[in-house]
Protein backbone atom coordinates (compact mmCIF):
# COMPACT_ATOMS: atom_id res chain seq x y z
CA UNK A 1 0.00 0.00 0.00
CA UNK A 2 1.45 3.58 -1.08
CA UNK A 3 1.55 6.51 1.58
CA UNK A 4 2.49 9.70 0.14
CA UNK A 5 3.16 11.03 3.59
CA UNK A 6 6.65 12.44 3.74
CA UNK A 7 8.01 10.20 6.87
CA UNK A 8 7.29 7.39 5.48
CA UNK A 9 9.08 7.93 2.43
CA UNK A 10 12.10 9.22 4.62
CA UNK A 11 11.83 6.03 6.55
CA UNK A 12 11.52 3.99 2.89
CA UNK A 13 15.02 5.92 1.63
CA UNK A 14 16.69 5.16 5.12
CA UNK A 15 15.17 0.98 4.01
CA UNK A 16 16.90 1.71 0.93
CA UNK A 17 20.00 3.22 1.97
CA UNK A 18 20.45 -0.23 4.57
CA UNK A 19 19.93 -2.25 1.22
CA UNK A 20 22.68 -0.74 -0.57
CA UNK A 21 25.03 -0.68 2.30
CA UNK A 22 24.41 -4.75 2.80
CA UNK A 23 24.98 -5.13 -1.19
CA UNK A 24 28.68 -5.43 -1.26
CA UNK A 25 28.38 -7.79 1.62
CA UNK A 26 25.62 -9.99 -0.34
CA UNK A 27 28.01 -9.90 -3.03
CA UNK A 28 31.24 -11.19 -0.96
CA UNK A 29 29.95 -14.10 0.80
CA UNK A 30 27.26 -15.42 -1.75
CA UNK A 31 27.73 -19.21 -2.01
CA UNK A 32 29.50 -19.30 0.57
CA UNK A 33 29.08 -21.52 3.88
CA UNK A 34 28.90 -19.67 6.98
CA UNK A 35 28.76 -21.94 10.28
CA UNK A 36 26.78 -20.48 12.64
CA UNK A 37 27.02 -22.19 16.25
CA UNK A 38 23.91 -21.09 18.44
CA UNK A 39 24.81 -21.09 21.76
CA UNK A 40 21.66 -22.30 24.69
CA UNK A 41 22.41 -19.09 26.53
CA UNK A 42 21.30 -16.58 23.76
CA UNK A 43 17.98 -18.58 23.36
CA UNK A 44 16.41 -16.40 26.04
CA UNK A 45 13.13 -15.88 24.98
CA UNK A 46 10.55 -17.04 21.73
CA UNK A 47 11.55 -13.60 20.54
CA UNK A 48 15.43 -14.13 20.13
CA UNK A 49 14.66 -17.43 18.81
CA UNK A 50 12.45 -15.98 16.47
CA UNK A 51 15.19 -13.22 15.56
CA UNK A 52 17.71 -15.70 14.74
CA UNK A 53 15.41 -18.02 12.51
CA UNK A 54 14.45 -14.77 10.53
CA UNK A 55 18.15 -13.72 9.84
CA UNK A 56 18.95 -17.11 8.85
CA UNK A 57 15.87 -16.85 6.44
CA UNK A 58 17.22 -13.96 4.85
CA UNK A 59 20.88 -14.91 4.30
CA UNK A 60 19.93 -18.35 3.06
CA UNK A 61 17.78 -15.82 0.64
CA UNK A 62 20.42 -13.74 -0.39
CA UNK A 63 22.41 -16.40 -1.62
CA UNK A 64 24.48 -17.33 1.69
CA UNK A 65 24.45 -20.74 2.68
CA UNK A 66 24.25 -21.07 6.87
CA UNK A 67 24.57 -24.18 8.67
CA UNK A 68 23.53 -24.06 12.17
CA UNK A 69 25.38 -25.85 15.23
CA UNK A 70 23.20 -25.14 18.49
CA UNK A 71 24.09 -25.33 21.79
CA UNK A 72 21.70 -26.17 24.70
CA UNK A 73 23.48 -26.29 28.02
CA UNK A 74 21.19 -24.27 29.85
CA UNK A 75 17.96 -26.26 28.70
CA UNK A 76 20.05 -29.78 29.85
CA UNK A 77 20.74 -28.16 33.18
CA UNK A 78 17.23 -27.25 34.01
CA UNK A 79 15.58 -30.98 33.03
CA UNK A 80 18.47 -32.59 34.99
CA UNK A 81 18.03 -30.45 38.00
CA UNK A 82 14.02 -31.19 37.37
CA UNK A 83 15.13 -34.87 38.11
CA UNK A 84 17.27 -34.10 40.94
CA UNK A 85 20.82 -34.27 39.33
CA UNK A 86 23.73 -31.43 39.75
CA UNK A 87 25.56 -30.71 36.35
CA UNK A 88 29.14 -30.99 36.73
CA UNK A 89 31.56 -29.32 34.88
CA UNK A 90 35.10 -29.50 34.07
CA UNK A 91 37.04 -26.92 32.25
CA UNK A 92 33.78 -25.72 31.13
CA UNK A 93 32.70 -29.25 29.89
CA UNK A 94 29.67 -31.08 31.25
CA UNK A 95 30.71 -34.06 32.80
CA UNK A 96 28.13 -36.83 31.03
CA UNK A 97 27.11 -40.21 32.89
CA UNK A 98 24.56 -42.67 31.14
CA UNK A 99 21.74 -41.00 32.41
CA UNK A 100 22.77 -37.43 31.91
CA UNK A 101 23.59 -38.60 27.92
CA UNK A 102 20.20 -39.48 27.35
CA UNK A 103 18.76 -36.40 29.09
CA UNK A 104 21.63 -34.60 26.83
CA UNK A 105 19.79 -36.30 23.65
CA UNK A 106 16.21 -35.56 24.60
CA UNK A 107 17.00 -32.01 25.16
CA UNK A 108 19.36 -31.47 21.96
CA UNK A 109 18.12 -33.87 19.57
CA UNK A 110 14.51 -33.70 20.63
CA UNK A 111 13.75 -30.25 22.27
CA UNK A 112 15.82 -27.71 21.05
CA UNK A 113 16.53 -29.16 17.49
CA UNK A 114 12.98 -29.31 16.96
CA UNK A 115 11.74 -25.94 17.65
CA UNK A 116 14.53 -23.89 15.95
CA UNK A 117 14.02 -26.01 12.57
CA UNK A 118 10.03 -25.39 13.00
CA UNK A 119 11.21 -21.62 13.65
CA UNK A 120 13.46 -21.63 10.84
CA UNK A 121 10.25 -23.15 8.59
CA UNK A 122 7.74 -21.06 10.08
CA UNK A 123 9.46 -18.00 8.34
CA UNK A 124 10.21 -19.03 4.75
CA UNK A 125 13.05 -21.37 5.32
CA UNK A 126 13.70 -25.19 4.93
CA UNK A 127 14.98 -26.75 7.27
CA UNK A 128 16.05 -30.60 8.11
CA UNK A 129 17.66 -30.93 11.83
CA UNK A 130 20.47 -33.38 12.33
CA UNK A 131 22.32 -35.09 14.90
CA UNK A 132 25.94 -36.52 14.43
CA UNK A 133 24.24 -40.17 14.28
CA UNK A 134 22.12 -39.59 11.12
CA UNK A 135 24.37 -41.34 8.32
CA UNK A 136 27.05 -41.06 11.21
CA UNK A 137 28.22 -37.71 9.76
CA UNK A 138 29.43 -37.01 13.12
CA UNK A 139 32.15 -39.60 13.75
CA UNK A 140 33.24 -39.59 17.78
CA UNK A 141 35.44 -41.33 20.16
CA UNK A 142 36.05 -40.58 24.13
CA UNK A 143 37.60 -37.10 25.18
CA UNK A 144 40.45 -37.50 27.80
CA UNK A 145 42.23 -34.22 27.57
CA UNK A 146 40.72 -30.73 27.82
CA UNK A 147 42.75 -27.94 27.40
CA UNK A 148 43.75 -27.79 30.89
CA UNK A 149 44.05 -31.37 32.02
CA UNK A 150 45.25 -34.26 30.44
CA UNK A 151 44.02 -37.95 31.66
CA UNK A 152 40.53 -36.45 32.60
CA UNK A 153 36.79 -38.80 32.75
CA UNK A 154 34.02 -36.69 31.58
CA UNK A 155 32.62 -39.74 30.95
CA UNK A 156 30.44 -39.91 27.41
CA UNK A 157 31.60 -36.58 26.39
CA UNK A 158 33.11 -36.89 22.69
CA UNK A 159 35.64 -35.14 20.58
CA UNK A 160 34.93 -35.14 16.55
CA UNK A 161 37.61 -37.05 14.75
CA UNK A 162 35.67 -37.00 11.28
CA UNK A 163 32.75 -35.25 9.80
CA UNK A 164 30.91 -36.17 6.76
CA UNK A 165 30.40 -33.30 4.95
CA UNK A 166 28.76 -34.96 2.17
CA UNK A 167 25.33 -34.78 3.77
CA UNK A 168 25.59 -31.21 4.95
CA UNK A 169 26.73 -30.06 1.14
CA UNK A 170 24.09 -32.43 -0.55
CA UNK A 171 21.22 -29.96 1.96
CA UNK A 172 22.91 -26.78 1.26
CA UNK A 173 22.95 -27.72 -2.54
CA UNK A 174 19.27 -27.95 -2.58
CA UNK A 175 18.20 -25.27 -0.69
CA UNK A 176 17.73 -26.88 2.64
CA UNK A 177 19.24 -25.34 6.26
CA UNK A 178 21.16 -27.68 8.15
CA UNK A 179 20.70 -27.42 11.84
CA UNK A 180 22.84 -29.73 14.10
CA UNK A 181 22.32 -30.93 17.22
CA UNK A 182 26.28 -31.52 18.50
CA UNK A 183 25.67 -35.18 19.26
CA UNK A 184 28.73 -37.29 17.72
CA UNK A 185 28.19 -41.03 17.39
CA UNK A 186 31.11 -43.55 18.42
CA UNK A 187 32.49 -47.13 16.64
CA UNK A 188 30.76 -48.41 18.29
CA UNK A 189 26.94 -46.73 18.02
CA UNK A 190 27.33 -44.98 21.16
CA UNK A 191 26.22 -41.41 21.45
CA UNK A 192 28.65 -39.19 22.76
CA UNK A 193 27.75 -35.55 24.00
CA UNK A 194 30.44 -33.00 21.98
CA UNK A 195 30.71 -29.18 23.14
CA UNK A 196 28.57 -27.27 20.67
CA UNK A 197 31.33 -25.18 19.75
CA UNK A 198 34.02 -27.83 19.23
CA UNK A 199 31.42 -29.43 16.51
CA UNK A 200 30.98 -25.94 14.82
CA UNK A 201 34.72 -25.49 14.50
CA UNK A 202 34.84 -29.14 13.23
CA UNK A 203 32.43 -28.54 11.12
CA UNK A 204 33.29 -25.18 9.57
CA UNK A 205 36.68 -27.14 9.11
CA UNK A 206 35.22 -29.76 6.98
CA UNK A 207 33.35 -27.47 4.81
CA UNK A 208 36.07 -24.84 4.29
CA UNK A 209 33.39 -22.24 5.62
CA UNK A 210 34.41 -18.71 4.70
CA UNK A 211 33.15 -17.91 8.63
CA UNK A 212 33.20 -19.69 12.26
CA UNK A 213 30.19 -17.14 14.02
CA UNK A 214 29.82 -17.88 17.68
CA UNK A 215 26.48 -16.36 19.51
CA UNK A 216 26.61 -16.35 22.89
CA UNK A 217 25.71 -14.52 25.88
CA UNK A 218 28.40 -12.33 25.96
CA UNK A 219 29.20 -9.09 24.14
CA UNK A 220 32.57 -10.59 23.11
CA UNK A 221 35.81 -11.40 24.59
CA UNK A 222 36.94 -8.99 27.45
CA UNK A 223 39.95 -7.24 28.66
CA UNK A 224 40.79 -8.00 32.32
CA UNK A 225 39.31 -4.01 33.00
CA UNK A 226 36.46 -5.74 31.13
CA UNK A 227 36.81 -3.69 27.98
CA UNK A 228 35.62 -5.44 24.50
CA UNK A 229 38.30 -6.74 22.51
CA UNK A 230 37.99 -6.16 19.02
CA UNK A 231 40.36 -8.57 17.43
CA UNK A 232 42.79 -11.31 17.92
CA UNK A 233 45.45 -13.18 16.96
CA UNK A 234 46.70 -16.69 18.11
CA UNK A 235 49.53 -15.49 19.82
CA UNK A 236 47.52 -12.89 21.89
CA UNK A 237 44.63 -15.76 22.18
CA UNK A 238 46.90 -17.76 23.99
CA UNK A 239 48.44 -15.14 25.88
CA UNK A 240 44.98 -14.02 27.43
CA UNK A 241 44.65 -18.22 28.63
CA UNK A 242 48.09 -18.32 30.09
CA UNK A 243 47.16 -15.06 32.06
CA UNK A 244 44.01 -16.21 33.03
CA UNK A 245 41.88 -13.55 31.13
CA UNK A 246 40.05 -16.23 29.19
CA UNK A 247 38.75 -18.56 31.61
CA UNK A 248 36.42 -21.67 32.35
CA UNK A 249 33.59 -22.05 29.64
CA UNK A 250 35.27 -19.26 27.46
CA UNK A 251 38.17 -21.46 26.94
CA UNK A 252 36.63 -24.04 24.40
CA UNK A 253 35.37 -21.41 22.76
CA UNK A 254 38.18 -19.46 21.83
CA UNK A 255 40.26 -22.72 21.55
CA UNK A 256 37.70 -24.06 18.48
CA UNK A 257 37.88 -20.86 16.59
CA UNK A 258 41.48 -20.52 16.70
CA UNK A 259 41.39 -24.25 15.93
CA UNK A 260 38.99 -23.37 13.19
CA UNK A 261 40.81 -20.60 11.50
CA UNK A 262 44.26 -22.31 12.15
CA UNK A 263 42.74 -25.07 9.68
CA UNK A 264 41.65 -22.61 7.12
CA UNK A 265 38.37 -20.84 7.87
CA UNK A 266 38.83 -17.42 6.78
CA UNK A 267 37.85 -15.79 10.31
CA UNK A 268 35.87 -16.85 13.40
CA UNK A 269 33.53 -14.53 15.37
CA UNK A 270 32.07 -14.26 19.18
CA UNK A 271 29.10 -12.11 18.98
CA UNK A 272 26.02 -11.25 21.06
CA UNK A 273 23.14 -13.43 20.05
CA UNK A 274 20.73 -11.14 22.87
CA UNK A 275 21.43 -8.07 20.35
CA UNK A 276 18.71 -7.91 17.79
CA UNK A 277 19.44 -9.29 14.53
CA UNK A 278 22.96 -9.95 15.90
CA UNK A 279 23.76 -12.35 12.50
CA UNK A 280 22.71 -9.55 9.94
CA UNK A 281 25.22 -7.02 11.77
CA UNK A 282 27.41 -8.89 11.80
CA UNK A 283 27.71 -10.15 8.17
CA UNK A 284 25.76 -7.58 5.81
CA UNK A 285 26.70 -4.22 7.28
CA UNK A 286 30.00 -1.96 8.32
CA UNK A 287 29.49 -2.41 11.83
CA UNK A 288 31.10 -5.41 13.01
CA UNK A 289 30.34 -6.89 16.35
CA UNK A 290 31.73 -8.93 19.34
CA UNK A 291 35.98 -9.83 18.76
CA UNK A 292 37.11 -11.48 15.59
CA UNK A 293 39.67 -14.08 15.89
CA UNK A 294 41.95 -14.65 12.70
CA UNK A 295 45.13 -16.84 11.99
CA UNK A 296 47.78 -14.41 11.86
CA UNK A 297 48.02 -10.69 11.94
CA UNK A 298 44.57 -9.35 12.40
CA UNK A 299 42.80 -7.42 9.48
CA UNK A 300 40.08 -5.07 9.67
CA UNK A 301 37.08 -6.66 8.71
């Protein structure tokens, strides 16, 4: 419907203007893979959620191709503590008996999976949700060394050793979403329960993703005065561990997109999933968010 009042058309130039400014963006990274991990801590609210299924509609739209990793920590903690079991954690990884993996699989498979692919389809897109054991794309075996310890028993907690990427390109190809639910699968059939940012970086590895984008809870990585840093390198990424500025749950984060861009993804990203169309910011317009984390020498964006 036309309105020829003048505010409107202000507000349709300032549309316009946005447009243009995302166009060279559009341009750079269309066909390319993007791994998005979607951490349980910036699904706050149906709104967020709702946020992030719409910017995933639109760069799938404009020619990007996202694959989703999501996270669901949070969500596991609240069933198990509904059934009157403490999570455990060591160096920011759940420790994982029997019981706590199928809890872990019900949640992440079942639960959160679920309602982010029917968000995802609710607003234009198509998407199929995945865990490591569908055509075991998600090859596992036992993790006994974290980046702290060595010798350590997390019990069924996994580290990837292969990933399939043939089912994840054969999706993208024909215009479906991915969205994976980082369960690995073992020799022997058992699930094992991976940190949802370790299978992004694995992921993003296998496809040669032009971009590792973390959303968390966070506005980025911090400064010990608590001041946002912008970008990184490996050498100051593992400077800020051995000084204990990067601690606990932060660690395997950092760690996988160092590992990630260390293996060839072009850059990895922390961002804000709680800001508003946090994805779109980040990739389709001049103001980049959260701190970027490349290989070598840092770049501007």
């Amino acid at each position: 419907m036309h309105n020829n009042k003048g505010h409107s058309l202000d507000s349709a130039a300032q549309t316009a203007q946005i447009l243009i400014e995302a166009l060279p963006y559009i341009r750079r990274y269309a066909g390319k893979t993007i791994v998005i991990k979607y951490g349980g801590n910036a699904m706050e609210s149906l709104e967020q959620k709702i946020q992030f299924a719409t910017d995933i509609v639109l760069l799938k739209t404009v020619g990007l191709n996202p694959v989703v990793i999501h996270g669901g920590g949070p969500q596991i903690s609240q069933l198990l503590s509904k059934i009157g079991k403490e999570s455990v954690f060591m160096d920011g990884l759940r420790v994982t008996d029997a019981e706590t993996m199928d809890i872990v699989e019900m949640v992440l498979g079942g639960g959160v999976n679920k309602e982010l692919v029917s968000l995802i389809n609710q607003h234009g897109g198509k998407a199929i949700g995945l865990t490591g054991k569908d055509g075991n794309f998600m090859r596992a075996r036992k993790l006994t060394q974290t980046a702290l310890q060595e010798n350590v028993d997390l019990g069924y907690v996994g580290e990837i050793y292969h990933v399939d990427k043939k089912i994840i390109e054969t999706l993208t190809q024909n215009n479906f979403i991915p969205v994976i639910a980082p369960i690995g699968v073992g020799d022997d059939g058992h699930a094992y329960n991976i940190n949802g940012d370790m299978a992004a970086g694995k992921i993003a590895e296998s496809l040669n993703a032009e971009s590792l984008i973390l959303l968390t809870n966070i506005i980025g990585l911090l400064d010990k005065n608590n001041n946002l840093l912008p970008q990184l390198n490996q050498t100051q990424v593992r400077q800020l561990i051995a000084d204990g500025t990067i601690i606990g749950g932060m660690i395997p984060k950092v760690e996988c997109a160092l590992n990630a861009v260390l293996a060839g993804v072009a850059k990895a990203q922390i961002i804000d999933g709680r800001v508003p169309h946090a994805l779109l910011i980040e990739l389709l317009t001049d103001q980049g968010a959260g701190t970027l984390i490349l290989a070598d020498t840092p770049t501007c964006k």
